[in-house]
PDB file of N, CA and C in Angstrom:
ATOM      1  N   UNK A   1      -3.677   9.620 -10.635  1.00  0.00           N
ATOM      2  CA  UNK A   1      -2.948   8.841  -9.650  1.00  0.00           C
ATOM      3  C   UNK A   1      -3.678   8.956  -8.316  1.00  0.00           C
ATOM      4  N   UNK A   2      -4.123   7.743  -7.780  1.00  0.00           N
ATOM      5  CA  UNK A   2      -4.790   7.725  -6.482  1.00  0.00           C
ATOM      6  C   UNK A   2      -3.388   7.388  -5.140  1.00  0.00           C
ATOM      7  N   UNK A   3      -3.612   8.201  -4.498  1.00  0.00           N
ATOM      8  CA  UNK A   3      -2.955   7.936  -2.774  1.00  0.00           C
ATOM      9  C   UNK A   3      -3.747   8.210  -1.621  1.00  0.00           C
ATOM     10  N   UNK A   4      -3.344   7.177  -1.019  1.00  0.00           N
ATOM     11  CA  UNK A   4      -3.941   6.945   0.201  1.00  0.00           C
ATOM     12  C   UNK A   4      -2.579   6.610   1.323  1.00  0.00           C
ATOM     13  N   UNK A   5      -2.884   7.492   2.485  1.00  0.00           N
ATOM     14  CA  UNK A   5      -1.445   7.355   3.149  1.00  0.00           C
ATOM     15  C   UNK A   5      -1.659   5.873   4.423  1.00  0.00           C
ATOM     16  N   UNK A   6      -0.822   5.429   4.810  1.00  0.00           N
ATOM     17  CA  UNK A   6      -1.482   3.972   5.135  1.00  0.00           C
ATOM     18  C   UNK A   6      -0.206   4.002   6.795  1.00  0.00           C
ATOM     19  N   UNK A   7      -0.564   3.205   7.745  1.00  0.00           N
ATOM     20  CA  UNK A   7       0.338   3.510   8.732  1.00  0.00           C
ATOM     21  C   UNK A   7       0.676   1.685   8.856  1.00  0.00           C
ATOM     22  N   UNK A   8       1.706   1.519   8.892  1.00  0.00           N
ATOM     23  CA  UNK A   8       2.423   0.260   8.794  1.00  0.00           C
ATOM     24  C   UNK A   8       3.575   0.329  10.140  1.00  0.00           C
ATOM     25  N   UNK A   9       2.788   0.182  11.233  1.00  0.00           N
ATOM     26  CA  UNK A   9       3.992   0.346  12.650  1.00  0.00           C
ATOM     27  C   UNK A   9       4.762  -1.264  13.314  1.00  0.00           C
ATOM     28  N   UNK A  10       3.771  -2.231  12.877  1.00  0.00           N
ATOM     29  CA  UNK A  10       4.611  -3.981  13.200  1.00  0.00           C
ATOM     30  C   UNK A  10       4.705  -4.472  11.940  1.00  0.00           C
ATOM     31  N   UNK A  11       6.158  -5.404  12.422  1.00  0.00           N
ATOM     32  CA  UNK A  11       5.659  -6.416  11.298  1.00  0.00           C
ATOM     33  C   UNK A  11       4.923  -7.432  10.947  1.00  0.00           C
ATOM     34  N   UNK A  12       4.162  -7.581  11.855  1.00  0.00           N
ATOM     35  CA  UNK A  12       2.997  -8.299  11.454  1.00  0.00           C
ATOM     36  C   UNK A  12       1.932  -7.365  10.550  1.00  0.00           C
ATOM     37  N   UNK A  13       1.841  -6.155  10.356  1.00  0.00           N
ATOM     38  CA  UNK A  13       1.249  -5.480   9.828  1.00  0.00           C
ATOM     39  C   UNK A  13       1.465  -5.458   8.613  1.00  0.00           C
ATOM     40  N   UNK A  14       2.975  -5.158   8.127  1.00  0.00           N
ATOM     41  CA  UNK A  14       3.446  -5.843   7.289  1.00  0.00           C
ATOM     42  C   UNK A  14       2.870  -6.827   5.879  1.00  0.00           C
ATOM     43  N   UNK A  15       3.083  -7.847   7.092  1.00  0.00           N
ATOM     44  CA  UNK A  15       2.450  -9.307   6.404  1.00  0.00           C
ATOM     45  C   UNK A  15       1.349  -9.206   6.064  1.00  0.00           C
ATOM     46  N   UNK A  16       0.587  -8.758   6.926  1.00  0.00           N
ATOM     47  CA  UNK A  16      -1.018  -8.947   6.307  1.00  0.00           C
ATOM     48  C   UNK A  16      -1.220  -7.567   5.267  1.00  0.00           C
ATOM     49  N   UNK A  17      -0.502  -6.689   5.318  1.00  0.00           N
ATOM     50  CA  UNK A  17      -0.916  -5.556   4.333  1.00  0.00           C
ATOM     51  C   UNK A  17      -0.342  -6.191   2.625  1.00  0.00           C
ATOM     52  N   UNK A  18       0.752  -6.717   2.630  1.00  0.00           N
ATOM     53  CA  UNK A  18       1.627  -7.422   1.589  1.00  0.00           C
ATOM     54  C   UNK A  18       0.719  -8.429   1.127  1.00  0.00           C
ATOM     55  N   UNK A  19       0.017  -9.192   1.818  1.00  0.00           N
ATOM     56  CA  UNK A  19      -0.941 -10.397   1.783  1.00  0.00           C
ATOM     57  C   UNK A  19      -1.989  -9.529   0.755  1.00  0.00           C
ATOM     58  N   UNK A  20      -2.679  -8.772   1.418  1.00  0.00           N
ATOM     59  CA  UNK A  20      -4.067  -8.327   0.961  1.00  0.00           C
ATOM     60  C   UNK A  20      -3.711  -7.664  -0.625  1.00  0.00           C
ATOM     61  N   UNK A  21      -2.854  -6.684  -0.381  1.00  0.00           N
ATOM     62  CA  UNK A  21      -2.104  -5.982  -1.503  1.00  0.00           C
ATOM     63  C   UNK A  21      -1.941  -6.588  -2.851  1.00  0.00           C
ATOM     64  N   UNK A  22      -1.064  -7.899  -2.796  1.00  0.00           N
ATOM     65  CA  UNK A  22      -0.721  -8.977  -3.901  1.00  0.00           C
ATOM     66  C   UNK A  22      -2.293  -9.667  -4.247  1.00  0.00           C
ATOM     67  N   UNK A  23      -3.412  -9.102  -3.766  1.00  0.00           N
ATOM     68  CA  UNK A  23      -4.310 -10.103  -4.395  1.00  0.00           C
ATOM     69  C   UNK A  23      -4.934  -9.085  -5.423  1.00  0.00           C
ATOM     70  N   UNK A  24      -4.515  -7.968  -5.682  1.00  0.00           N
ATOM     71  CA  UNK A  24      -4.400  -6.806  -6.781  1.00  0.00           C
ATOM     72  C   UNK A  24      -3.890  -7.626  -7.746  1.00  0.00           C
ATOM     73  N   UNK A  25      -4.787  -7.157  -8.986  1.00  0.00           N
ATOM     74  CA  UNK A  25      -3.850  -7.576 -10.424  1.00  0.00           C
ATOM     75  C   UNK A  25      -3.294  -5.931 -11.126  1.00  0.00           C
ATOM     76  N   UNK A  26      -3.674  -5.042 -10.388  1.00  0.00           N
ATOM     77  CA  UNK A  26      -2.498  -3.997 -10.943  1.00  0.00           C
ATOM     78  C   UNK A  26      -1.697  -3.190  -9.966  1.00  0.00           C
ATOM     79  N   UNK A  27      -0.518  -2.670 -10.349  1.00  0.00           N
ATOM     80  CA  UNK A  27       0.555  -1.897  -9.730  1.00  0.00           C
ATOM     81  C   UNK A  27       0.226  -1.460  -8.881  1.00  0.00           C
ATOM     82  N   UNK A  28       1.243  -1.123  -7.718  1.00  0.00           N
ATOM     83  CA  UNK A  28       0.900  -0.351  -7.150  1.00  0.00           C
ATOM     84  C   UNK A  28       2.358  -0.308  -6.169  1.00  0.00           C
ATOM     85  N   UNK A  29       2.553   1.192  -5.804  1.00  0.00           N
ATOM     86  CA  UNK A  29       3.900   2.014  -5.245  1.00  0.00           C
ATOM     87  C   UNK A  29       3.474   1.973  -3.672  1.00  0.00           C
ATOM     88  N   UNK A  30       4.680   1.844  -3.101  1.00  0.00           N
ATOM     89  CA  UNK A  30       4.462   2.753  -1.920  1.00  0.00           C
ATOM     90  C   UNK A  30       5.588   3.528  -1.647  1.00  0.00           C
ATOM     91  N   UNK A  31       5.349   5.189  -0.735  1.00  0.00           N
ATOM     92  CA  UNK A  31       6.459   6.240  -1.107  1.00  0.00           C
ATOM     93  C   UNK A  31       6.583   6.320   0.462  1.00  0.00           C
ATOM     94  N   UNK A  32       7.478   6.713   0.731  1.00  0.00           N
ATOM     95  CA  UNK A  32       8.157   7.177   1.699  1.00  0.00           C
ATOM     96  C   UNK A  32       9.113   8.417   1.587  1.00  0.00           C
ATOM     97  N   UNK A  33       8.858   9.849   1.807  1.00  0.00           N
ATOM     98  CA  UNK A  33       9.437  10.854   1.313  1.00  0.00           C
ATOM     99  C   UNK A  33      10.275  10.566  -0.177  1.00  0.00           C
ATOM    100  N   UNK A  34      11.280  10.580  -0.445  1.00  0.00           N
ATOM    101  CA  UNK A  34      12.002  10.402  -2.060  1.00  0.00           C
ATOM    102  C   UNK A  34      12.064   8.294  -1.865  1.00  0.00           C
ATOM    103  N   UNK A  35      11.825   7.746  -1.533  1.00  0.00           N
ATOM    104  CA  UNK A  35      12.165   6.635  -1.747  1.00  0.00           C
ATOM    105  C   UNK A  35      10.744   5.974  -2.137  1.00  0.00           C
ATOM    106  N   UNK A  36      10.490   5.651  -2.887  1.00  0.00           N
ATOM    107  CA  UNK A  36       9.245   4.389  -4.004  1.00  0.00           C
ATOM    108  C   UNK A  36       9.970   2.613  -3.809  1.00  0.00           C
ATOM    109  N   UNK A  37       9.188   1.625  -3.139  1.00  0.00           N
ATOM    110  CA  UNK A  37       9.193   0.639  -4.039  1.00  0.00           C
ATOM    111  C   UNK A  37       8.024   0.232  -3.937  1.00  0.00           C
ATOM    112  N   UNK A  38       7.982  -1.124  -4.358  1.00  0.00           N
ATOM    113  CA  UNK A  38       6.422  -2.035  -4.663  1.00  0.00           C
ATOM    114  C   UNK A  38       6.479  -2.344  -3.565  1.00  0.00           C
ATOM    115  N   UNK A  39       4.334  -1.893  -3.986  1.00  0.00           N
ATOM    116  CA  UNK A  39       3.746  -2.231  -2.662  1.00  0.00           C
ATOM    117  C   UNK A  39       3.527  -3.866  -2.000  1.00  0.00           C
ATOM    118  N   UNK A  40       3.475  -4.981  -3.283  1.00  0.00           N
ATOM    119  CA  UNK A  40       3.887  -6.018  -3.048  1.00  0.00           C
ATOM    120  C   UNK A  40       4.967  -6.537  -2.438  1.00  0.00           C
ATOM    121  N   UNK A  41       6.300  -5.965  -2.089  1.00  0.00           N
ATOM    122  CA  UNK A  41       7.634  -6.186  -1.707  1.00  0.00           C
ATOM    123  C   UNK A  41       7.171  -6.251  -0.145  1.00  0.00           C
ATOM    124  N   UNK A  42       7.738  -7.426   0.626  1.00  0.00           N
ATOM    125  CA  UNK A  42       8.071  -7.438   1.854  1.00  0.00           C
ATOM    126  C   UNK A  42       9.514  -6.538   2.015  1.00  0.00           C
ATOM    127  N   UNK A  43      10.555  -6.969   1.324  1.00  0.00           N
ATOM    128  CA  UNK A  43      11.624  -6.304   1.630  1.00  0.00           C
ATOM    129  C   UNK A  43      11.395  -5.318   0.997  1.00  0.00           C
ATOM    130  N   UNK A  44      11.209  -4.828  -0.062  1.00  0.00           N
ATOM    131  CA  UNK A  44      10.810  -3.204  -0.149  1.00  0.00           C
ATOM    132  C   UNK A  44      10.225  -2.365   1.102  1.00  0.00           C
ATOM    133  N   UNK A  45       9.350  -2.817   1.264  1.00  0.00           N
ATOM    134  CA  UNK A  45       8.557  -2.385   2.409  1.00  0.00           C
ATOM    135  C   UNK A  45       9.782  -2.144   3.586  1.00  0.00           C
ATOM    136  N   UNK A  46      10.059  -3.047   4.064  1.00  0.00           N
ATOM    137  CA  UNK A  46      11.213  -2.791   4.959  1.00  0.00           C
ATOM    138  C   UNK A  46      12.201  -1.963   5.172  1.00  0.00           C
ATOM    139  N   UNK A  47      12.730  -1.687   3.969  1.00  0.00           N
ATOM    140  CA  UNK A  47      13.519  -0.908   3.500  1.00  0.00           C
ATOM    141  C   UNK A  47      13.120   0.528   3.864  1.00  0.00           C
ATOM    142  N   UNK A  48      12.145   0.889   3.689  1.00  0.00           N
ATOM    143  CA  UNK A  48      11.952   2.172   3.889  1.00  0.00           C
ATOM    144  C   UNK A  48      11.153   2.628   5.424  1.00  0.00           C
ATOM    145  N   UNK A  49      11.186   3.985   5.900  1.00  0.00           N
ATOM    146  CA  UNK A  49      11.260   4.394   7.544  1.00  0.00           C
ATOM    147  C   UNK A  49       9.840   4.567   7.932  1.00  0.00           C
ATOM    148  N   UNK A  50       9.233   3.272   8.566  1.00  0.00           N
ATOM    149  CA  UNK A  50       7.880   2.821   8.805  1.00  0.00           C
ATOM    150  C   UNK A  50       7.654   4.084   9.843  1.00  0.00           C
ATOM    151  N   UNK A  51       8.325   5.162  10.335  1.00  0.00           N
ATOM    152  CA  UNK A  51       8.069   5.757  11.517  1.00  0.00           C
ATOM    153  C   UNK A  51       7.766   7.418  10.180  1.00  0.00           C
ATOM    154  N   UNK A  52       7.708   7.512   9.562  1.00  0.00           N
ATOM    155  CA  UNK A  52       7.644   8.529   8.933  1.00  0.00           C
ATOM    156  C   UNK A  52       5.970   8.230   7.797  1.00  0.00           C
ATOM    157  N   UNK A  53       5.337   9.386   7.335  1.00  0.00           N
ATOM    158  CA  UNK A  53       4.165   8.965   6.925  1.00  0.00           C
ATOM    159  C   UNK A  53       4.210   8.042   5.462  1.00  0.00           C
ATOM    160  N   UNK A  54       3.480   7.142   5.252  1.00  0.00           N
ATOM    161  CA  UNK A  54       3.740   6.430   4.248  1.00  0.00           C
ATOM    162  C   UNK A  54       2.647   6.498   3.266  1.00  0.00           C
ATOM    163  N   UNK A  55       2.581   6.571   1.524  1.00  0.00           N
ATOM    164  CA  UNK A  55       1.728   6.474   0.645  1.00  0.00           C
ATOM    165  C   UNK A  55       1.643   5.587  -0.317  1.00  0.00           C
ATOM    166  N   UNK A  56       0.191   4.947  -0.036  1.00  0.00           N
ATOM    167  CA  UNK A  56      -0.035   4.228  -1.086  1.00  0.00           C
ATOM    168  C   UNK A  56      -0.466   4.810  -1.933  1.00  0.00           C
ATOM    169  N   UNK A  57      -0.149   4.604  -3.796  1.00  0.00           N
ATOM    170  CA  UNK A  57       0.197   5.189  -5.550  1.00  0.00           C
ATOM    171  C   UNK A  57      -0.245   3.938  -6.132  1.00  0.00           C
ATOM    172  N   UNK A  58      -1.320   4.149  -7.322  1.00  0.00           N
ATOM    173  CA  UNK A  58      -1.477   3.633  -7.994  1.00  0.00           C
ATOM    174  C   UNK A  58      -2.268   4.171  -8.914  1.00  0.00           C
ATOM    175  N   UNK A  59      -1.789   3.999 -10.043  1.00  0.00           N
ATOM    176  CA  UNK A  59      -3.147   4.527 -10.926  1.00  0.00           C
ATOM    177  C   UNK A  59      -4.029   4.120 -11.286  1.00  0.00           C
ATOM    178  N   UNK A  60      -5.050   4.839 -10.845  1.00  0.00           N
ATOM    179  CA  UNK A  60      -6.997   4.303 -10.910  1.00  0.00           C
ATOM    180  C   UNK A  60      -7.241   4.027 -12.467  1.00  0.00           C
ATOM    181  N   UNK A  61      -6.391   4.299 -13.355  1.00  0.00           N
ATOM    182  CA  UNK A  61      -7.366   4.391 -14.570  1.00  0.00           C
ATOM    183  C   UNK A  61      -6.377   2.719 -15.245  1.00  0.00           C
ATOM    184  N   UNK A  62      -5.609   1.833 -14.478  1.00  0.00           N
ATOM    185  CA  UNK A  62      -5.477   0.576 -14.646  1.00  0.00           C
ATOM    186  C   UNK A  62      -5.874  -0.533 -13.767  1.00  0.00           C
ATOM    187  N   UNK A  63      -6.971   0.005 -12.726  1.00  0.00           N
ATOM    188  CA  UNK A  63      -7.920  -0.703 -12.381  1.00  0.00           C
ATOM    189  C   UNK A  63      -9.393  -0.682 -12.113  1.00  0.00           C
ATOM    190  N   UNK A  64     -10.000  -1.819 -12.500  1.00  0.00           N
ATOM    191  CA  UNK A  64     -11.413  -1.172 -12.555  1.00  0.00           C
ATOM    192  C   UNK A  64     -11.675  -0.862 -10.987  1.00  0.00           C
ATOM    193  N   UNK A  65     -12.853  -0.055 -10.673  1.00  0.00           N
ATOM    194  CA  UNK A  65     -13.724   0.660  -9.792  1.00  0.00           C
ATOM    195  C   UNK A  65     -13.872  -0.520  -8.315  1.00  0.00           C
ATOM    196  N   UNK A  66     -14.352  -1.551  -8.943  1.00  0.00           N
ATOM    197  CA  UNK A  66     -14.232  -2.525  -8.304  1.00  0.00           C
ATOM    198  C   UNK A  66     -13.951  -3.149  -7.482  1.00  0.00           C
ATOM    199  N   UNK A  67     -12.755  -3.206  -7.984  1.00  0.00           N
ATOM    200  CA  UNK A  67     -10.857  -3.691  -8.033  1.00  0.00           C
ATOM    201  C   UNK A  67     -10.631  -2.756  -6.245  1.00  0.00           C
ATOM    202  N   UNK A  68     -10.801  -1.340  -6.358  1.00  0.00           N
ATOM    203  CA  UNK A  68      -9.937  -0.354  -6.101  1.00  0.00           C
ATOM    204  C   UNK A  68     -11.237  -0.351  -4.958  1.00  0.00           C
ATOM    205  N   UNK A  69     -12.517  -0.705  -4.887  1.00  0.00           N
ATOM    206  CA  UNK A  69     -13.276  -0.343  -3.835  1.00  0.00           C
ATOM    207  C   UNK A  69     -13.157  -1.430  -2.816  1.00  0.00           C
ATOM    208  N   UNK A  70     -12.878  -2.694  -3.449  1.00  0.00           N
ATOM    209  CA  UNK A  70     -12.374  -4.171  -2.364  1.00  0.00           C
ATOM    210  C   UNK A  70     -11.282  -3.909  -2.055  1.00  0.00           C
ATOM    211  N   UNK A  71     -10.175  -2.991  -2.765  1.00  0.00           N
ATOM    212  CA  UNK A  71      -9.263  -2.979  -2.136  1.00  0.00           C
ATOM    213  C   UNK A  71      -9.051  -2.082  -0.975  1.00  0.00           C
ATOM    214  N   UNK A  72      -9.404  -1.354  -1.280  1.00  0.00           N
ATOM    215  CA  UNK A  72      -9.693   0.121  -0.044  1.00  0.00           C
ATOM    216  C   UNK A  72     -10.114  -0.497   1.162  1.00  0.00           C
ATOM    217  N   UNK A  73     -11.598  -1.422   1.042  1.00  0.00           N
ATOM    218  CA  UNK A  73     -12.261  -2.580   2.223  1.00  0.00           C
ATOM    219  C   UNK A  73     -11.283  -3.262   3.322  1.00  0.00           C
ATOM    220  N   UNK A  74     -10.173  -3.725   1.555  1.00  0.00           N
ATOM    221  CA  UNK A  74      -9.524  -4.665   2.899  1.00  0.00           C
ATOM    222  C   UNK A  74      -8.471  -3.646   3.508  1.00  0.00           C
ATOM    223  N   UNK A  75      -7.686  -2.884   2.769  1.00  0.00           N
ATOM    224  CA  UNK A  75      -6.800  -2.031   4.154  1.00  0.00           C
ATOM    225  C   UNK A  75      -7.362  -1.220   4.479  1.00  0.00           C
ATOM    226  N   UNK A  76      -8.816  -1.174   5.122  1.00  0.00           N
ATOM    227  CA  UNK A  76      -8.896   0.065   5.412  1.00  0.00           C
ATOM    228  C   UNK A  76      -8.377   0.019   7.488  1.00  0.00           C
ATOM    229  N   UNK A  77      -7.842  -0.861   8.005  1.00  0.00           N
ATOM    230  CA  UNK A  77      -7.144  -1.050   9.001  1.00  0.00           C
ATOM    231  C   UNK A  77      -5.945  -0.267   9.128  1.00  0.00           C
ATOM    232  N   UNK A  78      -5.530  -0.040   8.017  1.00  0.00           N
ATOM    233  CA  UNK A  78      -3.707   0.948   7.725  1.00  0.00           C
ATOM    234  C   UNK A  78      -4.082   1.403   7.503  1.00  0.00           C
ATOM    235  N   UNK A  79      -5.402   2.398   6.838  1.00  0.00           N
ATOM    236  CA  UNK A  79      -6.243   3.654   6.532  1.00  0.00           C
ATOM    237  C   UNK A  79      -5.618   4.905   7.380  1.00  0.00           C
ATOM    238  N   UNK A  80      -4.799   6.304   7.056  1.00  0.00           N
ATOM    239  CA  UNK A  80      -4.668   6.589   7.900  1.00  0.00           C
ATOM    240  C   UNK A  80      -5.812   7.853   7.660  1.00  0.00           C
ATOM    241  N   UNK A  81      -6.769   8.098   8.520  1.00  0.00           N
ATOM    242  CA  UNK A  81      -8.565   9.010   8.491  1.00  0.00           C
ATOM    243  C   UNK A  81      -8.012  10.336   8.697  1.00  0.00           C
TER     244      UNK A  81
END
């Protein structure tokens, strides 16, 4: 299971993270202490407390290398280093 913790403070940030995210063809979580939903969900996303640290979950071994290195590219803006 790969995580990467990601900082999501507007909602415009939001949008474009949800945007980039859905162009994934596999799963993928985001956690917020005990609460999980999809990382595709606008209202998921919402739902949970953007002021607390947030993780992106997915498992590497249902996407290729690829997949998971363009994806990293494009958020690496919510990257938190």
């Amino acid at each position: 299971m790969k995580r990467y913790e990601i900082r999501l403070s507007l909602a415009e940030n939001v949008k474009t993270f949800v945007g980039l995210i859905s162009r994934q063809p596999f799963d993928m979580d985001l956690r917020a202490g005990r609460h999980v939903v999809d990382a595709k969900s606008i209202l998921g996303i919402f739902s949970l407390d953007l002021s607390r640290p947030i993780f992106l979950e997915f498992d590497e071994t249902s996407a290729d290398p690829a997949q998971v290195e363009a994806l990293l590219k494009d958020i690496k803006p919510f990257l938190v280093e």
